[in-house]
Each structure stands twice: as structure tokens, then as C-alpha cells.
PDB file of N, CA and C in Angstrom:
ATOM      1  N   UNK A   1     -28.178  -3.081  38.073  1.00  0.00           N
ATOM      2  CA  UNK A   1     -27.773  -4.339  38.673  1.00  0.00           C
ATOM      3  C   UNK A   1     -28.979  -5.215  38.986  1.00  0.00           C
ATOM      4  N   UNK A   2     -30.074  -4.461  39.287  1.00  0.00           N
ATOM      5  CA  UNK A   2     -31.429  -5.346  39.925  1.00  0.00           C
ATOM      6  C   UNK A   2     -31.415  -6.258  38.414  1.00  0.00           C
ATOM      7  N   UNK A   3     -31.818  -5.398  37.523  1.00  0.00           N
ATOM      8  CA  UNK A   3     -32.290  -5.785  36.306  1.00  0.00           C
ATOM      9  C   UNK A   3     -31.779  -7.185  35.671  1.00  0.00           C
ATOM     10  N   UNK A   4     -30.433  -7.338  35.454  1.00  0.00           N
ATOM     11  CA  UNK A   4     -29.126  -7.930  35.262  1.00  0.00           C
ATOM     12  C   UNK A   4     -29.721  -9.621  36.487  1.00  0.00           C
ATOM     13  N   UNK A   5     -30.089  -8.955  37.933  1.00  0.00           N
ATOM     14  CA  UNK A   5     -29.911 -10.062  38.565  1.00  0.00           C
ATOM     15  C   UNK A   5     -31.586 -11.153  37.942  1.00  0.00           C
ATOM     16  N   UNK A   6     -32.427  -9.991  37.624  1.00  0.00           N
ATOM     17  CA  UNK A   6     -33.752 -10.770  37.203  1.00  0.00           C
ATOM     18  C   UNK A   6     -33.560 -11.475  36.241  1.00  0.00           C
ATOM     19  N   UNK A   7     -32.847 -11.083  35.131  1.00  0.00           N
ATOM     20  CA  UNK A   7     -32.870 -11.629  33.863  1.00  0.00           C
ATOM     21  C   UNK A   7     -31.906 -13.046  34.350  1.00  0.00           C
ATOM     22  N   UNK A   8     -31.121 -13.330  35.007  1.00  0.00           N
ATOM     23  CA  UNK A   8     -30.422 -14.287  35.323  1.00  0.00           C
ATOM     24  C   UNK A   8     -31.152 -15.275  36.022  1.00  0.00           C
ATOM     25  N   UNK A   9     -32.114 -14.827  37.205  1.00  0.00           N
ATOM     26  CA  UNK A   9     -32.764 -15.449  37.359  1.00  0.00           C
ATOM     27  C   UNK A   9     -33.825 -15.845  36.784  1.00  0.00           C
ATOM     28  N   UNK A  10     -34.168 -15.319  35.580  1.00  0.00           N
ATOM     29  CA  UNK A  10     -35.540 -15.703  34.651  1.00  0.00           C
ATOM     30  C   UNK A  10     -34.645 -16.862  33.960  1.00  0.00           C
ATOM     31  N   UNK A  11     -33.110 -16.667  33.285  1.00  0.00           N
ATOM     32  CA  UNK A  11     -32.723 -17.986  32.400  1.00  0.00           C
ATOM     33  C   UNK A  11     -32.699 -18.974  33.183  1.00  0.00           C
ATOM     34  N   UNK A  12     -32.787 -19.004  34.533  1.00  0.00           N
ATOM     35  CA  UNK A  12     -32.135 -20.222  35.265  1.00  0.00           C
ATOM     36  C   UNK A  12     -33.304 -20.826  35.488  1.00  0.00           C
ATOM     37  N   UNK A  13     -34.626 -20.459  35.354  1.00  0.00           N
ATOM     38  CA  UNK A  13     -35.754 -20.686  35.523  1.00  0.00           C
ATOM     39  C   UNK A  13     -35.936 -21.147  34.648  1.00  0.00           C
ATOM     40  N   UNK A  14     -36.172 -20.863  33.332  1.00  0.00           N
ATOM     41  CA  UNK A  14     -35.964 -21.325  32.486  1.00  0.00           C
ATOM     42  C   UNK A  14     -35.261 -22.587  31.922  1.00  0.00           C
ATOM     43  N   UNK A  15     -34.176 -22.750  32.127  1.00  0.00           N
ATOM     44  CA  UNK A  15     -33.067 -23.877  32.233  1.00  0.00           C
ATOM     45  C   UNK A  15     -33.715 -24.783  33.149  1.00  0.00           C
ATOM     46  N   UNK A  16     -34.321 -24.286  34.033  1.00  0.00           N
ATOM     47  CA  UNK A  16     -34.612 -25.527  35.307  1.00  0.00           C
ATOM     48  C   UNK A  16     -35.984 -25.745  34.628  1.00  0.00           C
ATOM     49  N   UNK A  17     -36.493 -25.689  34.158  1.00  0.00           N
ATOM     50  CA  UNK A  17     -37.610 -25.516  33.414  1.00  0.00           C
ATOM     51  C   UNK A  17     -37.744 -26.606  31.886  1.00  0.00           C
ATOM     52  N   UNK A  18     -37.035 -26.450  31.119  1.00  0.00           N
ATOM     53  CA  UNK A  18     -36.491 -26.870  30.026  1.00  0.00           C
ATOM     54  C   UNK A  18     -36.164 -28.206  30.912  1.00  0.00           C
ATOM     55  N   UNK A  19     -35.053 -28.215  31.940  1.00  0.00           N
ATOM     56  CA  UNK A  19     -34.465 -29.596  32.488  1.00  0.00           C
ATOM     57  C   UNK A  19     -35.455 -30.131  32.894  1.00  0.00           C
ATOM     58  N   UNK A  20     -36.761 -29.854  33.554  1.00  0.00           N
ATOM     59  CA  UNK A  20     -37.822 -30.570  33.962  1.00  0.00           C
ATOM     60  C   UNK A  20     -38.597 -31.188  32.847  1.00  0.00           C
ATOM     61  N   UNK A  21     -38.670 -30.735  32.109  1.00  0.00           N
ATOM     62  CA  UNK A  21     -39.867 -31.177  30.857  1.00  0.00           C
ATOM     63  C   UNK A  21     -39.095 -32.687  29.950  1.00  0.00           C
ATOM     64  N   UNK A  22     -37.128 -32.078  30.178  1.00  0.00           N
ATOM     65  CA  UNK A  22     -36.595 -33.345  29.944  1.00  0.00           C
ATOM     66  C   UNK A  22     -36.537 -34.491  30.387  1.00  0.00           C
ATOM     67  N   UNK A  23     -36.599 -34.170  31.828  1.00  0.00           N
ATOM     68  CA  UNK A  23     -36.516 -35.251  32.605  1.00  0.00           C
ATOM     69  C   UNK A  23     -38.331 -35.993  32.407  1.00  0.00           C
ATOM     70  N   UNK A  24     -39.328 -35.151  32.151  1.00  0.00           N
ATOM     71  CA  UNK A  24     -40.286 -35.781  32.244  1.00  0.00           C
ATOM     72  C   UNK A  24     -40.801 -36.428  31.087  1.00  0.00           C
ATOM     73  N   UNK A  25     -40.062 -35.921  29.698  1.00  0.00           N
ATOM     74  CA  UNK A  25     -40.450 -36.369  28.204  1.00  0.00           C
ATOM     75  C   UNK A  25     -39.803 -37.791  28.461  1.00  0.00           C
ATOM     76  N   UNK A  26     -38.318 -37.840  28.931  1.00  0.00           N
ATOM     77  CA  UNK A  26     -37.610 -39.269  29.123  1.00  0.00           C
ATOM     78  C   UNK A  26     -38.468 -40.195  30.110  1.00  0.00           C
ATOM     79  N   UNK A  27     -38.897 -39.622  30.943  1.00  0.00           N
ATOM     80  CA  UNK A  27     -39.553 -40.966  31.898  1.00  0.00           C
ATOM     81  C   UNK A  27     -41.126 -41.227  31.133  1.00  0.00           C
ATOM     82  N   UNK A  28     -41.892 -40.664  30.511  1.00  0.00           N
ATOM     83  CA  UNK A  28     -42.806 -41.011  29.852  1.00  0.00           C
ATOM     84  C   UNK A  28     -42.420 -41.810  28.347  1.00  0.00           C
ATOM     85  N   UNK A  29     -41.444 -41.134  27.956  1.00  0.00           N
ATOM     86  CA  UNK A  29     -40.998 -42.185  26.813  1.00  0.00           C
ATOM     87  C   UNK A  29     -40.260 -43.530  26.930  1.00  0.00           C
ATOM     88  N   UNK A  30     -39.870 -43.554  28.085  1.00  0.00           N
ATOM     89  CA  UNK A  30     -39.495 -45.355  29.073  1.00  0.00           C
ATOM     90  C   UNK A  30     -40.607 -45.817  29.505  1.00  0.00           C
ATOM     91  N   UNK A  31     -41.961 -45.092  30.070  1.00  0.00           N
ATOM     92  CA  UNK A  31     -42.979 -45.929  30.295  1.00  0.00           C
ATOM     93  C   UNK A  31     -43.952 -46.783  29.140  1.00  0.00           C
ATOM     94  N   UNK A  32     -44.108 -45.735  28.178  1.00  0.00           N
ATOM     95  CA  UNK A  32     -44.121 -46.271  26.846  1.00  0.00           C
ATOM     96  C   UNK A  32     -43.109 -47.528  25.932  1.00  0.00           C
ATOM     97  N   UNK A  33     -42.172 -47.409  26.333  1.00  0.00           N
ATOM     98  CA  UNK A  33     -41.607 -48.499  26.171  1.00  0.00           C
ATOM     99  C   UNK A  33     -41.266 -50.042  27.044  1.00  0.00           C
ATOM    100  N   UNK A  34     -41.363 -49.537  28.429  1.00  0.00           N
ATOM    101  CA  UNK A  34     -41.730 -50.586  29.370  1.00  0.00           C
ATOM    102  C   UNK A  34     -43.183 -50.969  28.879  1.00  0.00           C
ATOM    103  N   UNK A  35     -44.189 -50.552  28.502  1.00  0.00           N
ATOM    104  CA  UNK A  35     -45.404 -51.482  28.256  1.00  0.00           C
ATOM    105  C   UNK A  35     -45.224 -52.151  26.752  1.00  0.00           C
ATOM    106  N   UNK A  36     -44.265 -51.981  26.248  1.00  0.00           N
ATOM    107  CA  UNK A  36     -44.037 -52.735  25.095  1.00  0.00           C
ATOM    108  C   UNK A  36     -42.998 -53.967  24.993  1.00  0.00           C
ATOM    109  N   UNK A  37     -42.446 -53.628  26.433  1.00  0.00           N
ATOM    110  CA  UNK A  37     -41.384 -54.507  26.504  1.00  0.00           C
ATOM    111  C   UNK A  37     -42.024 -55.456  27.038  1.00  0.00           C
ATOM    112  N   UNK A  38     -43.441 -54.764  28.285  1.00  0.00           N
ATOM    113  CA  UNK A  38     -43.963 -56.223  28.564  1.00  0.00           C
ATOM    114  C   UNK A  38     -44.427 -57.085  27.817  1.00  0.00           C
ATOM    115  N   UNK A  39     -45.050 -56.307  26.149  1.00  0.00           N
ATOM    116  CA  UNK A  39     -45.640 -57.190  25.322  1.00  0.00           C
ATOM    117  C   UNK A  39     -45.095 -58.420  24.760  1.00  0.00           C
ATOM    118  N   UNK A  40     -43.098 -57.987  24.817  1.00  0.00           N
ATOM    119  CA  UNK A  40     -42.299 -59.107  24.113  1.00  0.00           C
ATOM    120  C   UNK A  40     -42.412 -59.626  24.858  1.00  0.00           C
ATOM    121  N   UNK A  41     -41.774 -59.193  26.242  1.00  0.00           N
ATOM    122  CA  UNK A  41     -41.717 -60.254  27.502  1.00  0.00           C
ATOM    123  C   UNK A  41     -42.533 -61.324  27.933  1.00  0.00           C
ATOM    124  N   UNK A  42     -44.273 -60.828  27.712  1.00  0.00           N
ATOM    125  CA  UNK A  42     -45.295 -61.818  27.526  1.00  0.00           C
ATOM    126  C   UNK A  42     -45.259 -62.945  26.627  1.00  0.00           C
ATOM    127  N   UNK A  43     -45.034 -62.692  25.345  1.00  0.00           N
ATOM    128  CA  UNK A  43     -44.651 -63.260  24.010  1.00  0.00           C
ATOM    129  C   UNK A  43     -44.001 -64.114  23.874  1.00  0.00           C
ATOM    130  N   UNK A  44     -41.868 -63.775  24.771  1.00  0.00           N
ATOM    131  CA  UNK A  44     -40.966 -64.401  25.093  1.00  0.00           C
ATOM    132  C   UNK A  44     -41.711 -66.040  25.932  1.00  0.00           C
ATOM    133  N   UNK A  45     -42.364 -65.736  27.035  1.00  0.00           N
ATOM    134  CA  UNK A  45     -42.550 -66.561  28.240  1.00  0.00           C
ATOM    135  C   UNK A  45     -43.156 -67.567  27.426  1.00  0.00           C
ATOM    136  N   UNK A  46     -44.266 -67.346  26.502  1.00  0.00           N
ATOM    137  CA  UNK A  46     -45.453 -68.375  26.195  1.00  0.00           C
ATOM    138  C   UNK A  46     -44.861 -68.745  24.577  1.00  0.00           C
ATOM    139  N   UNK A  47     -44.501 -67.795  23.957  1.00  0.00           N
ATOM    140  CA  UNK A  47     -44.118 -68.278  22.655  1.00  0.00           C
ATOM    141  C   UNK A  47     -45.347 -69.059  22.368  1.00  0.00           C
ATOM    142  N   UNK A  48     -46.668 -68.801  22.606  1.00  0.00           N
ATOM    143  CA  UNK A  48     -47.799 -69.937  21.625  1.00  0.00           C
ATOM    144  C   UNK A  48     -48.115 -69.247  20.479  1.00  0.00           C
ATOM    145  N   UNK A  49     -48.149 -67.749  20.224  1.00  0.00           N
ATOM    146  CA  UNK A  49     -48.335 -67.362  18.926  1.00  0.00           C
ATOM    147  C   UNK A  49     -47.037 -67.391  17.715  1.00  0.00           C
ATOM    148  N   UNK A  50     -47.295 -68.533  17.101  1.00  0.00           N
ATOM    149  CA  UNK A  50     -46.388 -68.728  16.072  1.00  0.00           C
ATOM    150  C   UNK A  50     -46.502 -67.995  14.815  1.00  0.00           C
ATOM    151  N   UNK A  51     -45.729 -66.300  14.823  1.00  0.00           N
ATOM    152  CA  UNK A  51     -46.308 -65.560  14.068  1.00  0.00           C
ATOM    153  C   UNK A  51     -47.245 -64.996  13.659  1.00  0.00           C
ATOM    154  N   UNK A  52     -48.144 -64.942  14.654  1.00  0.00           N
ATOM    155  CA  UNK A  52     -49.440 -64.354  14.585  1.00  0.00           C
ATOM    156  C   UNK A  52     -49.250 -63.203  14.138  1.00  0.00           C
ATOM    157  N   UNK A  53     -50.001 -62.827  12.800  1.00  0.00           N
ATOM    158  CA  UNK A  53     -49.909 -61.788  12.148  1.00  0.00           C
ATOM    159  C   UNK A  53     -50.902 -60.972  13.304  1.00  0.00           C
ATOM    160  N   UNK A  54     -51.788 -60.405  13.967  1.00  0.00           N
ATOM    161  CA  UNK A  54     -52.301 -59.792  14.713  1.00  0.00           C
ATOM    162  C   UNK A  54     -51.215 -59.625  15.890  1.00  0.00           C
ATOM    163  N   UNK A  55     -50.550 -60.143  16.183  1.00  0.00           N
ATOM    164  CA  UNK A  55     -50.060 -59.532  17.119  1.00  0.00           C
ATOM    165  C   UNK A  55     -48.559 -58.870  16.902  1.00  0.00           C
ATOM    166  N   UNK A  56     -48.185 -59.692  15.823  1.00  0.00           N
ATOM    167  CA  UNK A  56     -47.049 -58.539  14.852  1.00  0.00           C
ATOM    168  C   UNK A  56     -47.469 -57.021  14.924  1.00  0.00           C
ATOM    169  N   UNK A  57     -48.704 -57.279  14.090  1.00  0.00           N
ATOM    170  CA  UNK A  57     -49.129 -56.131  13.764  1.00  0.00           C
ATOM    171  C   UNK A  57     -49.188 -54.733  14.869  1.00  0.00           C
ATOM    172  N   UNK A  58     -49.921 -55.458  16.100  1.00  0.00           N
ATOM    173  CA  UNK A  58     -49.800 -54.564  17.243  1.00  0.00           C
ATOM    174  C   UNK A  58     -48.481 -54.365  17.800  1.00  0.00           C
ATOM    175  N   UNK A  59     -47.665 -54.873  17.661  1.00  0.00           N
ATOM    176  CA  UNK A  59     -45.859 -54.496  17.977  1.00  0.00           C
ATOM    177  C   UNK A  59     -45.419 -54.090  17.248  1.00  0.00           C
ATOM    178  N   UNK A  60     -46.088 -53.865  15.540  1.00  0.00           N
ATOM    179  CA  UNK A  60     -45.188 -52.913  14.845  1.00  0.00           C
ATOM    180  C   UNK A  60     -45.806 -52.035  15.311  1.00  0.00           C
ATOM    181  N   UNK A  61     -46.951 -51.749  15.420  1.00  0.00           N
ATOM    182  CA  UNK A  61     -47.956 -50.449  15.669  1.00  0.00           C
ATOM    183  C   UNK A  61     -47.327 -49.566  16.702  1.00  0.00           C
ATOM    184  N   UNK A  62     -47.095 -50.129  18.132  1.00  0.00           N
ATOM    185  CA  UNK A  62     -46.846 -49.891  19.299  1.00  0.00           C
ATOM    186  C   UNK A  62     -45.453 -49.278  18.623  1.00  0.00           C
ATOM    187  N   UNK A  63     -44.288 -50.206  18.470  1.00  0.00           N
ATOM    188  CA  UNK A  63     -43.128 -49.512  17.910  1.00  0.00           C
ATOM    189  C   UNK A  63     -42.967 -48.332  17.191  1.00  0.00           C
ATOM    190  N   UNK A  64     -43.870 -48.171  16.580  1.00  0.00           N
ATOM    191  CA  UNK A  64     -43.934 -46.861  15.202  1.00  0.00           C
ATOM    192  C   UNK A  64     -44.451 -45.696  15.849  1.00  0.00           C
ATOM    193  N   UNK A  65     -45.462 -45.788  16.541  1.00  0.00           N
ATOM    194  CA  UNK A  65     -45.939 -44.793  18.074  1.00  0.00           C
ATOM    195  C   UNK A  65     -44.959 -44.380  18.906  1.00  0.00           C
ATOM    196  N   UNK A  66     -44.056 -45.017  18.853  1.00  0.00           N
ATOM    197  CA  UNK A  66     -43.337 -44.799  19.985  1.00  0.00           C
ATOM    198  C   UNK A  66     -41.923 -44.012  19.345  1.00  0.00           C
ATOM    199  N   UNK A  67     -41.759 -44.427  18.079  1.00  0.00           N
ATOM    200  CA  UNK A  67     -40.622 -43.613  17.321  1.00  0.00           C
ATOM    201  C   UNK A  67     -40.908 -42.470  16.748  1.00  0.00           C
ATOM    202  N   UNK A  68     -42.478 -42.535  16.547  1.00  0.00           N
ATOM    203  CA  UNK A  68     -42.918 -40.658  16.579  1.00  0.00           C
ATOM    204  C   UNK A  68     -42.870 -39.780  17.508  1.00  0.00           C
ATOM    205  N   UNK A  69     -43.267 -40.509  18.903  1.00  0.00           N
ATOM    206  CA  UNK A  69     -43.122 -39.872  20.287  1.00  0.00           C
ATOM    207  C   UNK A  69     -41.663 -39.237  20.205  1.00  0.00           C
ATOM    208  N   UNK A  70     -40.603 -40.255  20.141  1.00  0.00           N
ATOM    209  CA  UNK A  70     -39.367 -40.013  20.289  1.00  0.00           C
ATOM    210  C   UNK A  70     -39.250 -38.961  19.104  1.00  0.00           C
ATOM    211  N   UNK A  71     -39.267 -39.064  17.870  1.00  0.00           N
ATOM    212  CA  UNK A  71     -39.077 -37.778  17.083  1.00  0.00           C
ATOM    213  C   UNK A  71     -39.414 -36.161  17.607  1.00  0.00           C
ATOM    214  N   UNK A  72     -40.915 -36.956  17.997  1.00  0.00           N
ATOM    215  CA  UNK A  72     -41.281 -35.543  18.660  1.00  0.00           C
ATOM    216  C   UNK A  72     -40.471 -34.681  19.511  1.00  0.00           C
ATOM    217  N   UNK A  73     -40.340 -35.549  20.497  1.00  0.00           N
ATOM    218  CA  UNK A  73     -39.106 -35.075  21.755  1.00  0.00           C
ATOM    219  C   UNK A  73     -38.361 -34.189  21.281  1.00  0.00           C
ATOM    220  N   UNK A  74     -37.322 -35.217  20.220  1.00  0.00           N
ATOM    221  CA  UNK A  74     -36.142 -34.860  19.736  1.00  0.00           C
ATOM    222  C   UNK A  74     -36.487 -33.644  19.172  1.00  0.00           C
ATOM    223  N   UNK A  75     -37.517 -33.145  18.427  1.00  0.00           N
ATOM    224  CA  UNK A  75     -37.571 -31.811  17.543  1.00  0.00           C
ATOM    225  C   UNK A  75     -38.603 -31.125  18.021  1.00  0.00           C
ATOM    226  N   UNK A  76     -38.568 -31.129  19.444  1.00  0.00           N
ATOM    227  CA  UNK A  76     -38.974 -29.690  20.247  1.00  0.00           C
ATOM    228  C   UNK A  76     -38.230 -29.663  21.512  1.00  0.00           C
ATOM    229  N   UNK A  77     -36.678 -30.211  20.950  1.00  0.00           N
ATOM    230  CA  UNK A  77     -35.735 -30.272  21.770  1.00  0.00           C
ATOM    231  C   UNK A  77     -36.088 -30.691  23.991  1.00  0.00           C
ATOM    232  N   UNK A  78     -36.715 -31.711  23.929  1.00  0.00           N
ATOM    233  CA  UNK A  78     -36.784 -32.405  25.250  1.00  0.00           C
ATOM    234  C   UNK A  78     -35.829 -33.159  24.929  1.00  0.00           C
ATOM    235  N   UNK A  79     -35.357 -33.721  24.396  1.00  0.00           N
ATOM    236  CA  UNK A  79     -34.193 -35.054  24.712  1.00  0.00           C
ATOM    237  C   UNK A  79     -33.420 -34.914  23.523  1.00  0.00           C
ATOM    238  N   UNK A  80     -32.166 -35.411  23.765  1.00  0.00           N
ATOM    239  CA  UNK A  80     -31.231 -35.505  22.610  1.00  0.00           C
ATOM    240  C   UNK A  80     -31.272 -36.698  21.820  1.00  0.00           C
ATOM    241  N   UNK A  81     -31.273 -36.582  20.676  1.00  0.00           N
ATOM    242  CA  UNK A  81     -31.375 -37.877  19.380  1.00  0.00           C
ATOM    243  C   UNK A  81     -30.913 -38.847  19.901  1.00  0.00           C
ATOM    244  N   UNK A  82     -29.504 -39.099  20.898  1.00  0.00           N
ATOM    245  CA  UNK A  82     -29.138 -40.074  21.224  1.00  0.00           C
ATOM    246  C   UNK A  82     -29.749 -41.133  22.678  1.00  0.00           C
ATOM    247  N   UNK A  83     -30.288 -40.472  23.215  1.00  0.00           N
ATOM    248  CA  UNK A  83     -31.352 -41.143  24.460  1.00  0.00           C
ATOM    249  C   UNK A  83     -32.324 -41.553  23.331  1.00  0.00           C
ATOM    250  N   UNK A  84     -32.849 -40.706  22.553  1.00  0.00           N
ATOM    251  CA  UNK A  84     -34.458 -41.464  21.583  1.00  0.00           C
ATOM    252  C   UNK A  84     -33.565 -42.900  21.222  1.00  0.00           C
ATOM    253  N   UNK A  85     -32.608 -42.446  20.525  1.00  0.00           N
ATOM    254  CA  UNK A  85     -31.997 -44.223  19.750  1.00  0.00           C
ATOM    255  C   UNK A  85     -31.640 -45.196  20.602  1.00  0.00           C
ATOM    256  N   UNK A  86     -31.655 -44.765  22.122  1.00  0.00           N
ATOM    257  CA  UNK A  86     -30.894 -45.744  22.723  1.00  0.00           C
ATOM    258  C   UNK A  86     -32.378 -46.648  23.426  1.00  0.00           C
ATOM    259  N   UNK A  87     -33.183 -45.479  23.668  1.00  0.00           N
ATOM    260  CA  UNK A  87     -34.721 -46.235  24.039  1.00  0.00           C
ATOM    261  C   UNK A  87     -35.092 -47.380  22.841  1.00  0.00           C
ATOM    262  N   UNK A  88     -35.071 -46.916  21.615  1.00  0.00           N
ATOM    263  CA  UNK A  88     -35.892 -47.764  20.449  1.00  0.00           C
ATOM    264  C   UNK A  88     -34.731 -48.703  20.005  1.00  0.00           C
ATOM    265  N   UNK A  89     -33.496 -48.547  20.420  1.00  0.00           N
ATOM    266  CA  UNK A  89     -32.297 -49.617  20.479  1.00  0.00           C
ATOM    267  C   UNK A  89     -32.751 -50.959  21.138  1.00  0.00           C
ATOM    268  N   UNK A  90     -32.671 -50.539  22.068  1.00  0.00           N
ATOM    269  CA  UNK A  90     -33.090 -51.685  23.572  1.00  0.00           C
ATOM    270  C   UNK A  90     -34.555 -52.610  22.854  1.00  0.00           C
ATOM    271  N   UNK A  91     -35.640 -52.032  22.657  1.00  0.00           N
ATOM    272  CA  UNK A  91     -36.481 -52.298  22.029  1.00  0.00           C
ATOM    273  C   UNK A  91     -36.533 -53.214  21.177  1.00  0.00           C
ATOM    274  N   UNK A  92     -35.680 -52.629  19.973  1.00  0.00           N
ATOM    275  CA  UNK A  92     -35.601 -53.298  18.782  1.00  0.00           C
ATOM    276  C   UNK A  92     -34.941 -54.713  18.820  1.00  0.00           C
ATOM    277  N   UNK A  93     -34.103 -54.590  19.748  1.00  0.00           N
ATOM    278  CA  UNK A  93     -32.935 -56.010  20.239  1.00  0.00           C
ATOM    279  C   UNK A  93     -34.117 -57.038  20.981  1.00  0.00           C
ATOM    280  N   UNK A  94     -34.777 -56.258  21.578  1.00  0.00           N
ATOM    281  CA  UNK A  94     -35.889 -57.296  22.166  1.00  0.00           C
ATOM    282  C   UNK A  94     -36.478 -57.978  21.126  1.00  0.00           C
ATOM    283  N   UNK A  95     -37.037 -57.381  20.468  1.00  0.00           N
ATOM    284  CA  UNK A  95     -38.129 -58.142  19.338  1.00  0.00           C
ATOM    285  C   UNK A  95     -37.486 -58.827  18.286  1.00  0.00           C
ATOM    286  N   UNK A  96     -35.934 -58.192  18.288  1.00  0.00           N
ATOM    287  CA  UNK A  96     -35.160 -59.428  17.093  1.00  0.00           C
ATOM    288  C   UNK A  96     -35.210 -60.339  17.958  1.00  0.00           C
ATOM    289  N   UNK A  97     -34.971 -60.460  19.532  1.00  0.00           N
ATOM    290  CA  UNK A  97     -34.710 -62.038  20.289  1.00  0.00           C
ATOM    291  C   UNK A  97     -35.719 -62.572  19.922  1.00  0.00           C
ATOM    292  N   UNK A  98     -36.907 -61.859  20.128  1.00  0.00           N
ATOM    293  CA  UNK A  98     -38.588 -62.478  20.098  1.00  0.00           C
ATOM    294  C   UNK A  98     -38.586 -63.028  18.615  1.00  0.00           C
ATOM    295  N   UNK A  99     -38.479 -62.889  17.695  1.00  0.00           N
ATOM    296  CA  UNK A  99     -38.854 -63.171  16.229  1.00  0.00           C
ATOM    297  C   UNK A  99     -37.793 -64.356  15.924  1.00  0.00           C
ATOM    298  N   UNK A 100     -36.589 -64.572  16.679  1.00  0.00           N
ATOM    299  CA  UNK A 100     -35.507 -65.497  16.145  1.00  0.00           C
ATOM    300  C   UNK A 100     -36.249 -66.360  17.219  1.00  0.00           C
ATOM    301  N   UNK A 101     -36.117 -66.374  18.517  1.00  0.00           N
ATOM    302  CA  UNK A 101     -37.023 -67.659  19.277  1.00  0.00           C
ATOM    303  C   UNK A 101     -38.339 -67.916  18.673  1.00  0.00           C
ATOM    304  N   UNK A 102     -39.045 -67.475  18.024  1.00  0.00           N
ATOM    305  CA  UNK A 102     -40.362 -67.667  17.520  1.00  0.00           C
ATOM    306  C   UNK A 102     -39.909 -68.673  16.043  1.00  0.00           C
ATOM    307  N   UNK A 103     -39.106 -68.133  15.518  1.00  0.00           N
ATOM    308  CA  UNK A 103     -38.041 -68.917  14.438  1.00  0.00           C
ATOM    309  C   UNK A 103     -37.793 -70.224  14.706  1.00  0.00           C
ATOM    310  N   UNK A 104     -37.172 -69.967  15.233  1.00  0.00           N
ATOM    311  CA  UNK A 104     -36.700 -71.994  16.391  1.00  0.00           C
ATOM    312  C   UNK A 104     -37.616 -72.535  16.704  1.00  0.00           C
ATOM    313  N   UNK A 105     -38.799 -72.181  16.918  1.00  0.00           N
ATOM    314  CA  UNK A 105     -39.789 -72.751  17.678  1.00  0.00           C
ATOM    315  C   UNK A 105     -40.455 -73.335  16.368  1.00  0.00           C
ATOM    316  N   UNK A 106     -40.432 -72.420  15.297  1.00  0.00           N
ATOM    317  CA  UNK A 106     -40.773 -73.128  14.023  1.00  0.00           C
ATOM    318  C   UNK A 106     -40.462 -74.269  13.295  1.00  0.00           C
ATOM    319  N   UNK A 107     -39.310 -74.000  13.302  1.00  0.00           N
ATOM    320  CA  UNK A 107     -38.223 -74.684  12.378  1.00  0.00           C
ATOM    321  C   UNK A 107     -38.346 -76.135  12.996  1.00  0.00           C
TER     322      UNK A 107
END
């Protein structure tokens, strides 16, 4: 019975364990994306770079970093596929707003 009660308490340790690393892969992979959101958000406010290929470039960069992070997660099981898509979702909707106002501003 001792035995039985250790091993139960080793999975739950475990489990609480596993749940911690999730909870901490998700809040580092939102901080990573909050500093990218500030980049649109910056971008949004001033709109003076009219397509600046340099700074494209660093928001695809930042984006593509950040969808490896999320792969990573996903396939050493910290987070489920569907939190990664819903982070680089949010994201992606940002920078279509950013690229269509940058559009208008052209046109």
C-alpha cells in the first residue's frame, strides 16, 4: 500500500509539474508576442513608414521566431496546437490591419 501511495504521489507531481511548465511555456509565448504586438501597435499610431522594407522585414522575422517557439511548445507537448494558433491568430489579424492601413495611406 505504501508503495501504491508513492507512485501516486510521484504522477501527481509530475502532472503538477508538466501543468507548471504549461502554464509557463504559455505566458512566455504571450510575452513574445506582446512585444510584437507593440511593434504593430507602434507602426499602427505613426503609420510614417510607408512600407519600409526594413521594418517588414523585422516583423516577418519576429513572426517566424515566434511560430518556431510555438512549434516547439507544441512538440514537447507544453501547450496544445490550438493555444499556439490562437496566439499567432491574434497576431496575424494585427499585421493584416497594419498592412491594409498602410495601403490607404498609400493609395
Amino acid at each position: 500500500m505504501g508503495e501504491t501511495d508513492a507512485r501516486e504521489e510521484t504522477a501527481m507531481s509530475t502532472e503538477e509539474l508538466m501543468n507548471s511548465l504549461s502554464q509557463k511555456a504559455i505566458h512566455l509565448l504571450r510575452e513574445d508576442a506582446d512585444k510584437i504586438e507593440k511593434l504593430i501597435e507602434v507602426q499602427m499610431e505613426t503609420l510614417t513608414n510607408r512600407r519600409c522594407p526594413l521594418y517588414e522585414e523585422v516583423l516577418d522575422t519576429q513572426m517566424y521566431g515566434l511560430s518556431r517557439e510555438i512549434d516547439f511548445a507544441v512538440r514537447a507537448g507544453l501547450i496544445d496546437a490550438a493555444t499556439g494558433k490562437e496566439i499567432l491568430k491574434k497576431l496575424e489579424r494585427n499585421l493584416e490591419s497594419l498592412y491594409e492601413a498602410l495601403n490607404q495611406q498609400s493609395d
